[in-house]
Protein backbone atom coordinates (compact mmCIF):
# COMPACT_ATOMS: atom_id res chain seq x y z
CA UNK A 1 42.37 -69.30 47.24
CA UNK A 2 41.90 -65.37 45.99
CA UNK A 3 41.26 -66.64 42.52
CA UNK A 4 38.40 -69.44 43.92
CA UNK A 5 36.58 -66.57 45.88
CA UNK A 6 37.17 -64.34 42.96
CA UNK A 7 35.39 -66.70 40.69
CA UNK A 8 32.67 -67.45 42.62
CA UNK A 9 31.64 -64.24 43.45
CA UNK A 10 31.76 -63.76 39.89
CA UNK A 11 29.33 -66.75 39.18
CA UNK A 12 27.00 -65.61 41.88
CA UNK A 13 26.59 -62.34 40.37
CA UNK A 14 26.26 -63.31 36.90
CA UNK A 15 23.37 -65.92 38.33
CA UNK A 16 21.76 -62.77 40.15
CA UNK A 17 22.15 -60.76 36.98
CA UNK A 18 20.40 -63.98 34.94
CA UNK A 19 17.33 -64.75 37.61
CA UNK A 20 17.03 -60.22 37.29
CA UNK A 21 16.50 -60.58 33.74
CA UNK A 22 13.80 -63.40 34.08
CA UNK A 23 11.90 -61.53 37.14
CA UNK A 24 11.19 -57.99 36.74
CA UNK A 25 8.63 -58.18 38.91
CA UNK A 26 7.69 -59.01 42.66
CA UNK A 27 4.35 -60.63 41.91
CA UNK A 28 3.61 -61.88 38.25
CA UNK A 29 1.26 -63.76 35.70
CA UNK A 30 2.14 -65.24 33.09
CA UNK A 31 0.37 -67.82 30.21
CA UNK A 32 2.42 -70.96 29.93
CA UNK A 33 1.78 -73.07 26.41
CA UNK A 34 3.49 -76.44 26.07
CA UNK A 35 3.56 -78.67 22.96
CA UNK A 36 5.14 -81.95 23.48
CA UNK A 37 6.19 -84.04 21.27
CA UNK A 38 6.94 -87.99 22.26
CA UNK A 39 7.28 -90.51 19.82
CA UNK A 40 6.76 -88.48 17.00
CA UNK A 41 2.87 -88.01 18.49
CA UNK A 42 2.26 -84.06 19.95
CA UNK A 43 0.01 -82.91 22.57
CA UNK A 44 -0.37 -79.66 23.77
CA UNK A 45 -1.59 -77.79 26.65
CA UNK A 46 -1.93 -74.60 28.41
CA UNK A 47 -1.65 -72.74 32.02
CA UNK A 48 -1.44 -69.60 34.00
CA UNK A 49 1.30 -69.16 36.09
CA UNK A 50 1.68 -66.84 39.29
CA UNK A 51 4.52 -65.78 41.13
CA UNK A 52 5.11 -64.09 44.32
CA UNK A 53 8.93 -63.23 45.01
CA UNK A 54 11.65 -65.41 44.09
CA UNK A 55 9.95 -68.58 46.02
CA UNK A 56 5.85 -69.09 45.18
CA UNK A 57 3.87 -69.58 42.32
CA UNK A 58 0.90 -71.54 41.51
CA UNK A 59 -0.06 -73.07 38.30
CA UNK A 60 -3.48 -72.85 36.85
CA UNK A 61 -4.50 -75.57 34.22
CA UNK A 62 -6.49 -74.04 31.76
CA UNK A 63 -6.27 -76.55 28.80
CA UNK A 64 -7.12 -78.89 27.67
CA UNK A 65 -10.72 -79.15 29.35
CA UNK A 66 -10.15 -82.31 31.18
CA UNK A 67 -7.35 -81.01 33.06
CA UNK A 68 -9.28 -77.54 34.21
CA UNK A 69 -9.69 -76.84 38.07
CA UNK A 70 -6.23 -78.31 38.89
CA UNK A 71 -3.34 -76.26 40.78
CA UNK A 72 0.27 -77.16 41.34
CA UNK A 73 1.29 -74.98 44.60
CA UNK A 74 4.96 -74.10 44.72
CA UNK A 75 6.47 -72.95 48.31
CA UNK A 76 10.10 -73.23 47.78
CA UNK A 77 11.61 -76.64 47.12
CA UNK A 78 7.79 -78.15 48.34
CA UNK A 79 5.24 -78.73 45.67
CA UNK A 80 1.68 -80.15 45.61
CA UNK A 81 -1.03 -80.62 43.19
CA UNK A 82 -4.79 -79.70 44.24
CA UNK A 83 -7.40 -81.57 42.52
CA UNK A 84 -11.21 -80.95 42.80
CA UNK A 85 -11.70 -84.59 43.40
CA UNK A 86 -9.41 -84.40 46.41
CA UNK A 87 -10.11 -83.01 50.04
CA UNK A 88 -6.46 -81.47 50.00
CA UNK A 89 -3.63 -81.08 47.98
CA UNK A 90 -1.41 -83.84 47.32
CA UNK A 91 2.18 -83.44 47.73
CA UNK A 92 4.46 -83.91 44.64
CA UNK A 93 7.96 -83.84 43.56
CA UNK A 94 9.25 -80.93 41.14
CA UNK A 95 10.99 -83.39 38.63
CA UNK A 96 7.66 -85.29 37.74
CA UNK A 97 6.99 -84.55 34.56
CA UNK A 98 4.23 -82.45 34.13
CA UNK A 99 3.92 -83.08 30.13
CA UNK A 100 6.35 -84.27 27.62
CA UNK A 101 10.08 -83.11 28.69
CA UNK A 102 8.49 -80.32 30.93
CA UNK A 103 8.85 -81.30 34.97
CA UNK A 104 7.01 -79.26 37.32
CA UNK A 105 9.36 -77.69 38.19
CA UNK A 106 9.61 -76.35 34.21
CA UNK A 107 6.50 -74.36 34.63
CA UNK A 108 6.13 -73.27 38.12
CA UNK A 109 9.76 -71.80 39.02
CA UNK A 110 11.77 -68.96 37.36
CA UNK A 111 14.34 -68.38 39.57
CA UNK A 112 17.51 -70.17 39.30
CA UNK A 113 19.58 -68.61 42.98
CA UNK A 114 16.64 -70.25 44.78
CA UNK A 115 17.51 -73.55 44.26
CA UNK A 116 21.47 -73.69 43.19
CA UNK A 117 24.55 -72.06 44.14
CA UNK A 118 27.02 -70.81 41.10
CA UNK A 119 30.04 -72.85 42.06
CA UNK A 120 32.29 -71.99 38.80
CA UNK A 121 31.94 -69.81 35.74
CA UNK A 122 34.06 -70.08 32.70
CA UNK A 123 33.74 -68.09 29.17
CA UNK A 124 32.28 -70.10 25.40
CA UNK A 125 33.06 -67.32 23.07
CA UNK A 126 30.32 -64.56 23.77
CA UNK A 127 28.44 -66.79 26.55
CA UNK A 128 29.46 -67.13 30.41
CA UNK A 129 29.33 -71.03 31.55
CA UNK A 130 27.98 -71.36 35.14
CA UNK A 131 27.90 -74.50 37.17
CA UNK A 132 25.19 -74.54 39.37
CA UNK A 133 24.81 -77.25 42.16
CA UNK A 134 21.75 -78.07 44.21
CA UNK A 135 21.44 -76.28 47.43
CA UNK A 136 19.03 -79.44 48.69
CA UNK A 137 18.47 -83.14 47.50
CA UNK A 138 14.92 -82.95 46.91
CA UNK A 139 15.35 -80.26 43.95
CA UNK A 140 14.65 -81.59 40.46
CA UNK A 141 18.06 -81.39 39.18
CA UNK A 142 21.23 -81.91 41.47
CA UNK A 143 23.06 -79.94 39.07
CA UNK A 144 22.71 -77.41 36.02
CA UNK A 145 25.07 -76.32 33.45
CA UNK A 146 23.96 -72.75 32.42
CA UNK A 147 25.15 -70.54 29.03
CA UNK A 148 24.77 -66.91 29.60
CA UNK A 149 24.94 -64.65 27.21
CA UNK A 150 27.74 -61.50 28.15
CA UNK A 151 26.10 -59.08 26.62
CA UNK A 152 22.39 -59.21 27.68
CA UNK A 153 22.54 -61.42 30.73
CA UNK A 154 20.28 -64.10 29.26
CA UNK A 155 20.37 -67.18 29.13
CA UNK A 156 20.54 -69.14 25.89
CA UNK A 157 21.35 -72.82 26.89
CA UNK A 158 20.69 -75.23 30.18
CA UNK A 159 21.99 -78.91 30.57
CA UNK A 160 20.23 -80.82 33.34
CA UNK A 161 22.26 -83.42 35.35
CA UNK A 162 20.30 -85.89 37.87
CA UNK A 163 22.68 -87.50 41.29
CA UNK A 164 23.87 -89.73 39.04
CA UNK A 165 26.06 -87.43 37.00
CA UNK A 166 23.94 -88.37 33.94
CA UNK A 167 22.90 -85.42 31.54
CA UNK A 168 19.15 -85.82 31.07
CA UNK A 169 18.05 -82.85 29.09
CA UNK A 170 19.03 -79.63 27.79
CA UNK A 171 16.93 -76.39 27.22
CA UNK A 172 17.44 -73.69 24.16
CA UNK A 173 16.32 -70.36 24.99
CA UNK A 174 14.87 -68.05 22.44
CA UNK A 175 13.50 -64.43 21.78
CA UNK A 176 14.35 -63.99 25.15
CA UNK A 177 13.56 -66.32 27.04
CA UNK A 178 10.05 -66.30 25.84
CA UNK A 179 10.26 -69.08 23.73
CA UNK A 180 12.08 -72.50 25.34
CA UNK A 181 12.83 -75.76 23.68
CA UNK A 182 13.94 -78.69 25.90
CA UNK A 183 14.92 -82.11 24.48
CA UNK A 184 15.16 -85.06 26.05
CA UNK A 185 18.63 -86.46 25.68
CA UNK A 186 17.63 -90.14 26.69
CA UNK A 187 15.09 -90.62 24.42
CA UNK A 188 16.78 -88.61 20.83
CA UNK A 189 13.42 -87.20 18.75
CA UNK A 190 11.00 -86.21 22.25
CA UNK A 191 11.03 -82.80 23.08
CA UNK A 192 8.78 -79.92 24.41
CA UNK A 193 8.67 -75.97 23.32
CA UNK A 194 7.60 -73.80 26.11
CA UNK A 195 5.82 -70.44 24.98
CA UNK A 196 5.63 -67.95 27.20
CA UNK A 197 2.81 -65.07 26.64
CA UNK A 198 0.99 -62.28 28.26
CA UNK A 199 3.07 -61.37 30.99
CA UNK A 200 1.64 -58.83 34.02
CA UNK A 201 2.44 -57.32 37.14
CA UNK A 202 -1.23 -57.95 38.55
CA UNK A 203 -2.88 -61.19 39.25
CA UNK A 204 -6.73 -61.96 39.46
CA UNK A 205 -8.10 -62.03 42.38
CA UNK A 206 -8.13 -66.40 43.10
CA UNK A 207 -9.19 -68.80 45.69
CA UNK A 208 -5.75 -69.19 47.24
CA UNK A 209 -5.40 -64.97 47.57
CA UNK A 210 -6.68 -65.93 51.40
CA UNK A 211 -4.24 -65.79 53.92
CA UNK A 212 -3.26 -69.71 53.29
CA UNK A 213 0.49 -70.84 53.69
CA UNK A 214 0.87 -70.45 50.13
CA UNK A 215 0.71 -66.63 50.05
């Protein structure tokens, strides 16, 4: 029983040490570039994220031109989508796929202890191996299998399970997390490369700065 508590208060820090190295800041911006590529066709598209804490963001679509003036609002595990064709914002699921093997849920959240708890950590040579299970059914992925490099706290690979137990994608990180590549495991050849660019501690002042239950 020692060595269970032991261990998961191990995880738990490592996954506080991970989500630390991915948020440096309390509020954030950030440019978001996707390419996907499906069936040996790529697209590609672009968007402004911002954060506030470990629990809101919103996601600005930027390009291309025919998706501009769209938002995906992120409070906690509830997401919606504001068009300027609608009177409201829709609400959404975080797995949906917002292009190629990016969900929603990709782009708009960067903190892993949100969503999952760290149930067991073992070692892969210079790399921690955390389980992470779903706090709540709704979240995209019931349960995440997370590489962590010792030295700098990063991580470097993610495996994403659905309730089923399947394994339905995995994610490479690079230069630091600034660079992400996730391929879809169901479908061998698809895959998406996140870029992320032009990080800052201030955000422009937006339509949903009012006091709105987003913010």
């Amino acid at each position: 029983m020692k060595t269970l508590f032991l261990a998961l208060a191990l995880a738990t820090e490592i996954l506080g040490r991970v989500d630390a190295t991915r948020n440096t800041m309390n509020s954030f911006a950030v440019d978001v570039d996707l390419a996907a590529t499906t069936n040996g066709k790529t697209e590609t598209a672009k968007y402004r994220v911002y954060g506030k804490g470990s629990d809101r963001s919103v996601v600005e679509f930027i390009a291309p031109t025919t998706e501009k003036g769209k938002f995906l609002l992120m409070l906690r595990d509830a997401m919606w989508i504001y068009m300027p064709t609608a009177s409201r914002p829709i609400r959404i699921s975080p797995l949906q796929r917002l292009m190629g093997q990016a969900s929603n849920g990709d782009v708009a959240r960067t903190n892993f202890a949100v969503d999952y708890n760290a149930t067991n950590v073992e070692t892969d040579g210079n790399a921690w191996v955390l389980d992470l299970v779903a706090k709540d059914p709704s979240i995209a992925y019931a349960r995440i299998r997370l590489w962590v490099d010792k030295a700098t706290s990063e991580p470097s690979r993610a495996d994403f399970y659905v309730v089923s137990g399947k394994l339905i994608k995995r994610a490479t990180y690079h230069d630091h997390g600034d660079r992400v590549e996730i391929e879809d495991l169901l479908r061998p050849g698809n895959k998406t490369e996140m870029r992320f660019s032009n990080p800052s501690g201030r955000r422009t002042a937006k339509w949903w700065e009012c006091s709105g239950p987003f913010w």
